[in-house]
C-alpha atoms as a PDB file:
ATOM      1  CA  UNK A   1      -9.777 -13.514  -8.671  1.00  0.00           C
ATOM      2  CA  UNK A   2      -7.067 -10.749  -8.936  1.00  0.00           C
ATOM      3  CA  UNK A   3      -6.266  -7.903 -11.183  1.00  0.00           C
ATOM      4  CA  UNK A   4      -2.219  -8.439 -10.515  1.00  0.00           C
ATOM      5  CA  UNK A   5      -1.522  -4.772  -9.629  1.00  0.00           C
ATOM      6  CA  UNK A   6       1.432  -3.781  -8.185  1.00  0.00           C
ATOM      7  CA  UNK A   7       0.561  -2.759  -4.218  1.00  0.00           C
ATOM      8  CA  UNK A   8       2.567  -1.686  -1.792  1.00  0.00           C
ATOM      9  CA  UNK A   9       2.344  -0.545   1.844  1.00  0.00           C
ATOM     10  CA  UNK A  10       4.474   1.849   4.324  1.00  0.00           C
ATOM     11  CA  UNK A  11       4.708   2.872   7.293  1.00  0.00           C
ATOM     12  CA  UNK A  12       6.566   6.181   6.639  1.00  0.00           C
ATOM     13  CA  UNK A  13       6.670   7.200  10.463  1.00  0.00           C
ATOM     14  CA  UNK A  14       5.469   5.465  13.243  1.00  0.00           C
ATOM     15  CA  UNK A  15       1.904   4.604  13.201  1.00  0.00           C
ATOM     16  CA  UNK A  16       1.427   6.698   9.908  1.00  0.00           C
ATOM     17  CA  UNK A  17       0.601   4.451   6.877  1.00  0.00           C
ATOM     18  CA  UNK A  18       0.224   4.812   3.398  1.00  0.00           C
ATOM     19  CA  UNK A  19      -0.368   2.426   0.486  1.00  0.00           C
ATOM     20  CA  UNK A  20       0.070   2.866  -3.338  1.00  0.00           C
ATOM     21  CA  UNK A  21      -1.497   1.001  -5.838  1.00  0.00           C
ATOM     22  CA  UNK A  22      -0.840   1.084  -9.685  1.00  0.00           C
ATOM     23  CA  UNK A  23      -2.952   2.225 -12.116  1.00  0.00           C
ATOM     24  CA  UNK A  24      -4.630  -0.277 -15.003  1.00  0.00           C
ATOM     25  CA  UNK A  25      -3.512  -0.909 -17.387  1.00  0.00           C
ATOM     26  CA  UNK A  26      -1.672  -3.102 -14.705  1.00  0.00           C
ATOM     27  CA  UNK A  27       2.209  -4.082 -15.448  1.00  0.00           C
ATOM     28  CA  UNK A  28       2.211  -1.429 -18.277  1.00  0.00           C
ATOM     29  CA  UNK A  29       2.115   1.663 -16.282  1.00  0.00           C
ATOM     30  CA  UNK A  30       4.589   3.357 -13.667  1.00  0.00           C
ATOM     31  CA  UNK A  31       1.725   5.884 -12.764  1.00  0.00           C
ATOM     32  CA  UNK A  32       0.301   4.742  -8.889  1.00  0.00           C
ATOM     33  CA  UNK A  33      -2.444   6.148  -6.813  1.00  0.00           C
ATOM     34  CA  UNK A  34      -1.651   7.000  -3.596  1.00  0.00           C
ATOM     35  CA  UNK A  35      -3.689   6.868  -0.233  1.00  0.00           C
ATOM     36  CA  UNK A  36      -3.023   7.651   3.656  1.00  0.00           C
ATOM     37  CA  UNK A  37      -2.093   8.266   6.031  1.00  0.00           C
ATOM     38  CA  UNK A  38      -3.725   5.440   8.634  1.00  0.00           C
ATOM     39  CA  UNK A  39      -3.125   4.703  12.117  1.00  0.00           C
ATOM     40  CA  UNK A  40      -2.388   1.221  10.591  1.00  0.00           C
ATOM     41  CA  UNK A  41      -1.668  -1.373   8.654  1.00  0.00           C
ATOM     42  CA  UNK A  42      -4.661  -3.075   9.012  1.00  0.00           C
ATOM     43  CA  UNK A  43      -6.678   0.383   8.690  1.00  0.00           C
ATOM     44  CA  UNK A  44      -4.920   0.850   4.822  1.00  0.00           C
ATOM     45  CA  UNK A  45      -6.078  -2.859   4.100  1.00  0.00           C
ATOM     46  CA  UNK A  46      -9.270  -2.085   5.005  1.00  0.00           C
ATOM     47  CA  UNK A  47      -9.717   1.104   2.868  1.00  0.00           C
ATOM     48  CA  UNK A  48      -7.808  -0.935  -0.030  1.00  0.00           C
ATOM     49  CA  UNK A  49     -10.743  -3.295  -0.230  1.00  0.00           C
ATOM     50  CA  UNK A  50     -13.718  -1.321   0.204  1.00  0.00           C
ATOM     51  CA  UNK A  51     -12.126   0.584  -2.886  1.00  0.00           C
ATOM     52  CA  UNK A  52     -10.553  -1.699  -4.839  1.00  0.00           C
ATOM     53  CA  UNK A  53     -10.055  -4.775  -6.342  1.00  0.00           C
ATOM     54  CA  UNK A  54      -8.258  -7.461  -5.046  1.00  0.00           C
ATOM     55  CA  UNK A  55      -4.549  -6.768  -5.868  1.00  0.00           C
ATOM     56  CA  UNK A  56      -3.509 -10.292  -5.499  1.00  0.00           C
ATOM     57  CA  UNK A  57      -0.929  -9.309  -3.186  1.00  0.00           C
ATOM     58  CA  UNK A  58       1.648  -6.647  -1.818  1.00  0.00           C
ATOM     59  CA  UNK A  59       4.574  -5.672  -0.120  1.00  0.00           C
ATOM     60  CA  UNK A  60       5.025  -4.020   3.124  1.00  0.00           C
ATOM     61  CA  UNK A  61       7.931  -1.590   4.339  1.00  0.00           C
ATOM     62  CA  UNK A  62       8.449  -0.802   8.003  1.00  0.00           C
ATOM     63  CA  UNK A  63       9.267   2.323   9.501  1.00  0.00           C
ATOM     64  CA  UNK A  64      12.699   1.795  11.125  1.00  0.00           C
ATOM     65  CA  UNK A  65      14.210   3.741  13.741  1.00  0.00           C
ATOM     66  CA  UNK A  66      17.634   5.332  12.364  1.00  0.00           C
ATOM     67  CA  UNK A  67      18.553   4.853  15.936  1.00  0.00           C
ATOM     68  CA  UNK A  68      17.592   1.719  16.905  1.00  0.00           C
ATOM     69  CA  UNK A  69      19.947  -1.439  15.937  1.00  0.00           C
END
């Protein structure tokens, strides 16, 4: 079962990896709580479930290169 909160994960630089997860009363609140950084994705997932609830599911935004096209 999942709670439905809003979760979201980036990669702010590369290799550095953050995720946010909103606050209950979920889809009534703007207020998140923030965690990172991790060497990776899969590191944030980890310390999302040994913490929390299952979200249900989440998006992910990639670090992209300003450079690179």
């Amino acid at each position: 079962m999942s709670t439905g909160a809003d979760c979201r994960f980036i990669e702010r630089a590369p290799g550095r990896w953050w995720y946010r997860i909103q606050c209950w009363p979920y889809g009534e609140t703007e207020e998140y709580d923030e965690h990172g950084p991790f060497r990776s994705e899969d590191e944030a997932a980890e310390h999302l479930h040994a913490n929390y609830a299952n979200p249900g599911g989440h998006s992910v935004t990639r670090y992209q290169d300003a450079g690179r096209r």
